[in-house]
Protein backbone atom coordinates (compact mmCIF):
# COMPACT_ATOMS: atom_id res chain seq x y z
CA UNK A 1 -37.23 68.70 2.28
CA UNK A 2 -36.38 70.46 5.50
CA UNK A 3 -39.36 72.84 6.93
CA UNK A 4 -36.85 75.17 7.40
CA UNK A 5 -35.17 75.43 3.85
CA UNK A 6 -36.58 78.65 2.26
CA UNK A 7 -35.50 78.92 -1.94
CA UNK A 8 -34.08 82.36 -2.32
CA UNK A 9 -35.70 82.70 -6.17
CA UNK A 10 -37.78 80.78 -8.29
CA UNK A 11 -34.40 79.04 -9.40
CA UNK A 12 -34.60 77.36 -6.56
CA UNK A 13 -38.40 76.98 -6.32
CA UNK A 14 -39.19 75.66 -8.82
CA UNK A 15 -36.94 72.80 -9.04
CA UNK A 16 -37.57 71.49 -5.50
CA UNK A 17 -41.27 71.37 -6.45
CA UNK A 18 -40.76 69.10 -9.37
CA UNK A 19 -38.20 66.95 -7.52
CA UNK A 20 -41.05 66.54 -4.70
CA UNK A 21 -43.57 66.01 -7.41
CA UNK A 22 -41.38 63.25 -9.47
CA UNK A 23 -40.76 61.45 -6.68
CA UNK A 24 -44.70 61.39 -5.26
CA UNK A 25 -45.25 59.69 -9.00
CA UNK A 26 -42.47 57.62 -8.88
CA UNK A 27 -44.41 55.77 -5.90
CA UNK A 28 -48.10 56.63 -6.71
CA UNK A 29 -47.44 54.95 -10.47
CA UNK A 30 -45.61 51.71 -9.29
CA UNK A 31 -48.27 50.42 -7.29
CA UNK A 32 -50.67 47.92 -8.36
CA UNK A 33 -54.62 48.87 -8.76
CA UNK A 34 -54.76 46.61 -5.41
CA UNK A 35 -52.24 48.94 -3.46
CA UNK A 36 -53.59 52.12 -4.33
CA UNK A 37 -57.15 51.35 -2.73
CA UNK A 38 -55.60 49.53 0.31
CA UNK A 39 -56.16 51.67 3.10
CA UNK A 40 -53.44 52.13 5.47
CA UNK A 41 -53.60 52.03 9.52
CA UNK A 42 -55.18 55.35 9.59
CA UNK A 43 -57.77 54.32 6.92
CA UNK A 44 -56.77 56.21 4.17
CA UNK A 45 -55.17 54.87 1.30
CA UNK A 46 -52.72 56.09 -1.31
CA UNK A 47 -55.83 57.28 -3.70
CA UNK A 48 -56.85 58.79 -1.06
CA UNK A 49 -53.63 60.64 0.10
CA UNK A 50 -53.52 61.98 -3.76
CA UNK A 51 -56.90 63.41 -3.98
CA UNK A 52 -56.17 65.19 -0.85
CA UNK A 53 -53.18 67.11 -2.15
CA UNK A 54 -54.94 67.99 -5.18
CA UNK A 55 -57.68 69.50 -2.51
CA UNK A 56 -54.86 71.34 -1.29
CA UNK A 57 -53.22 72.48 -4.40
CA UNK A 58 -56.44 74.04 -5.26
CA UNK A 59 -56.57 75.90 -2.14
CA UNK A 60 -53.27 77.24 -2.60
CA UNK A 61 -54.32 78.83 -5.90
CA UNK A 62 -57.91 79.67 -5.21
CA UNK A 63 -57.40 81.02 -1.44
CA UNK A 64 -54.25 81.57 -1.01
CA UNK A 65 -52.91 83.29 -4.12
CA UNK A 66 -55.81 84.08 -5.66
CA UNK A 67 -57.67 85.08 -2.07
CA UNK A 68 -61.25 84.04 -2.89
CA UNK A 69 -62.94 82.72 -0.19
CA UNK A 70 -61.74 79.67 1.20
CA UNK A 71 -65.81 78.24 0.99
CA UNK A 72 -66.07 79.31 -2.09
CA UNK A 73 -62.40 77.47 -3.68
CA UNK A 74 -63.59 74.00 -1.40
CA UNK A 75 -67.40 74.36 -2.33
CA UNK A 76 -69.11 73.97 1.04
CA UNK A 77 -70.87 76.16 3.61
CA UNK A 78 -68.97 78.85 5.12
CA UNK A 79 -68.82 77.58 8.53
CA UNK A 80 -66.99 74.42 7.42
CA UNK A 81 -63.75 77.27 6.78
CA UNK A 82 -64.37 79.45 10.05
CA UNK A 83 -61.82 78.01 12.18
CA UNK A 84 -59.62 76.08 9.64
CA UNK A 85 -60.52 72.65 11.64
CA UNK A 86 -58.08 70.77 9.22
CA UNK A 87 -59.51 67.67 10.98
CA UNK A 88 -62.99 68.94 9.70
CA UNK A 89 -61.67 69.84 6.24
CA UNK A 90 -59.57 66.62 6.03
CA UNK A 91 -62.17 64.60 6.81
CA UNK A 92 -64.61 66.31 4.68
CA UNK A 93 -61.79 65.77 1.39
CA UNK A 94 -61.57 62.06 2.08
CA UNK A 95 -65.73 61.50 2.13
CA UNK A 96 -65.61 63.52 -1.40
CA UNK A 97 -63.00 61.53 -3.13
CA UNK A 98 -63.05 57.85 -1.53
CA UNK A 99 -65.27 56.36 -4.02
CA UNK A 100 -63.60 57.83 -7.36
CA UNK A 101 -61.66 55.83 -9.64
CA UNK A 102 -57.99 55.82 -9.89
CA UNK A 103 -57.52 56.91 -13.18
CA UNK A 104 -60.64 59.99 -11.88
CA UNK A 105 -57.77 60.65 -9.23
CA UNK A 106 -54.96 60.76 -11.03
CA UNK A 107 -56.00 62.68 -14.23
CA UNK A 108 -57.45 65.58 -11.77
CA UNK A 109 -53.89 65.52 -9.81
CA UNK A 110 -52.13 66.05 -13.13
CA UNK A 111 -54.22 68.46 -14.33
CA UNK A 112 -54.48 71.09 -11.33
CA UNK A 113 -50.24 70.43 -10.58
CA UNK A 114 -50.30 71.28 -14.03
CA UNK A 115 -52.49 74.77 -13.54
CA UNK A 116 -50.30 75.45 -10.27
CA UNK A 117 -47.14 75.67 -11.60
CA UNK A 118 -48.33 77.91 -14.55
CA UNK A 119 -49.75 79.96 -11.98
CA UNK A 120 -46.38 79.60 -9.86
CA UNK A 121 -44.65 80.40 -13.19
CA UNK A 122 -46.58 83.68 -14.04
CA UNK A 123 -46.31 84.74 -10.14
CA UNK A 124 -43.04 86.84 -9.62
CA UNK A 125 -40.88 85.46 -6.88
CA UNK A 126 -40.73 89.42 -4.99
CA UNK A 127 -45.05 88.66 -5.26
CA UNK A 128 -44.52 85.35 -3.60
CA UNK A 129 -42.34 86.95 -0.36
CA UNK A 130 -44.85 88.99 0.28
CA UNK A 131 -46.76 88.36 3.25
CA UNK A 132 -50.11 86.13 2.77
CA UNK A 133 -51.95 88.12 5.39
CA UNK A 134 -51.56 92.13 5.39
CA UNK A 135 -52.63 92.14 9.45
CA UNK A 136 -49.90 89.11 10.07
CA UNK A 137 -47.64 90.13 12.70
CA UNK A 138 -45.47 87.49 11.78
CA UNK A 139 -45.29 88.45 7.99
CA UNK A 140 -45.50 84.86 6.53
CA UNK A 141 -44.89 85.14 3.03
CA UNK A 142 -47.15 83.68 0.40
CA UNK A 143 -44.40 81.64 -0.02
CA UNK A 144 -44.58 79.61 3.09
CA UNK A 145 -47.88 78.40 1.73
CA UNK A 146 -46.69 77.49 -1.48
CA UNK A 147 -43.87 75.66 0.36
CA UNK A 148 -46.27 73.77 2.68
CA UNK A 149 -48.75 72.81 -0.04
CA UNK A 150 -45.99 71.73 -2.62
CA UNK A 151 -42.97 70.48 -1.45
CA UNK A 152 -43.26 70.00 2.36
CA UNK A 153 -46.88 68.47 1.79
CA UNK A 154 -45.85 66.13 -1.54
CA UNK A 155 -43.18 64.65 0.79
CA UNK A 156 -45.21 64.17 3.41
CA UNK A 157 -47.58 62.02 1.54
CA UNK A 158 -45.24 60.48 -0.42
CA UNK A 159 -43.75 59.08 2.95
CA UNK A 160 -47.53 58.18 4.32
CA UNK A 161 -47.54 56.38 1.07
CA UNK A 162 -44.67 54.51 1.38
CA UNK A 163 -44.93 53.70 5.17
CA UNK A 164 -48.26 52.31 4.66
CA UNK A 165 -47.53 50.09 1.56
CA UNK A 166 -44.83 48.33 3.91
CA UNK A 167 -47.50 47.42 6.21
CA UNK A 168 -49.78 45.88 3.94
């Protein structure tokens, strides 16, 4: 997916999420119980990658559709979300999820893709242009963040995936 392809309806949408999605699985369900808890260069490994787009998939709903307070949709303190230190949040994701199982992993990552696109399915594509923040100059549109945690963020781990399976 380019970062610069915007869908022009849910037509388009919805499609390119389940293409990214299929093709996450395709890799995540061919490897071997031994692959999925090798961890790659940067230390993380593919279990690891999943549970942290689930993380992310749950922030898209609970913060950024459903605007509850970012603290309150990750469960920590409230100065862990004051800056949006991604390295901080990151970082805080792997440490909650590196010791569960893979079948733990996996079930939750089917279950909340499952919630978001019945949630992306109820939401009305004119509701997903609008922008995320009313005080944005820029105007980003919710969409941007669906994009970014769907599509754009399944590809991107699907390729950290990949690239660190070759090196093992």
């Amino acid at each position: 997916m380019n970062e610069q392809w915007i869908p022009g309806t849910k037509k388009e949408l919805m499609p390119a999420i389940e293409r990214e999605w299929k093709l996450l699985l395709e890799v995540a369900e061919k490897l071997t119980d031994k692959q999925m808890t090798t961890p790659d260069a940067g230390g993380w490994t593919p279990k690891d990658n999943l549970a942290h787009l689930t993380e992310w998939m749950n922030i898209l709903m609970g913060y950024h559709m459903d605007k509850r307070p970012a603290h309150e949709v990750i469960n920590v303190s409230e100065e862990v979300t004051n800056n949006w230190d991604y390295k901080v949040i990151n970082q805080l994701f792997f440490e909650r999820n590196r010791n569960r199982s893979r079948s733990d992993v996996m079930d939750e990552l089917m279950q909340v893709h499952g919630l978001l696109v019945a949630k992306l399915v109820s939401t009305s594509f004119d509701d997903l242009m609008k922008p995320r923040y009313e005080d944005d100059p820029d105007k980003m549109p919710l969409l941007a963040f669906v994009l970014g945690n769907t599509t754009e963020h399944f590809q991107e781990h699907r390729e950290t995936i990949e690239r660190g399976i070759k090196q093992n």
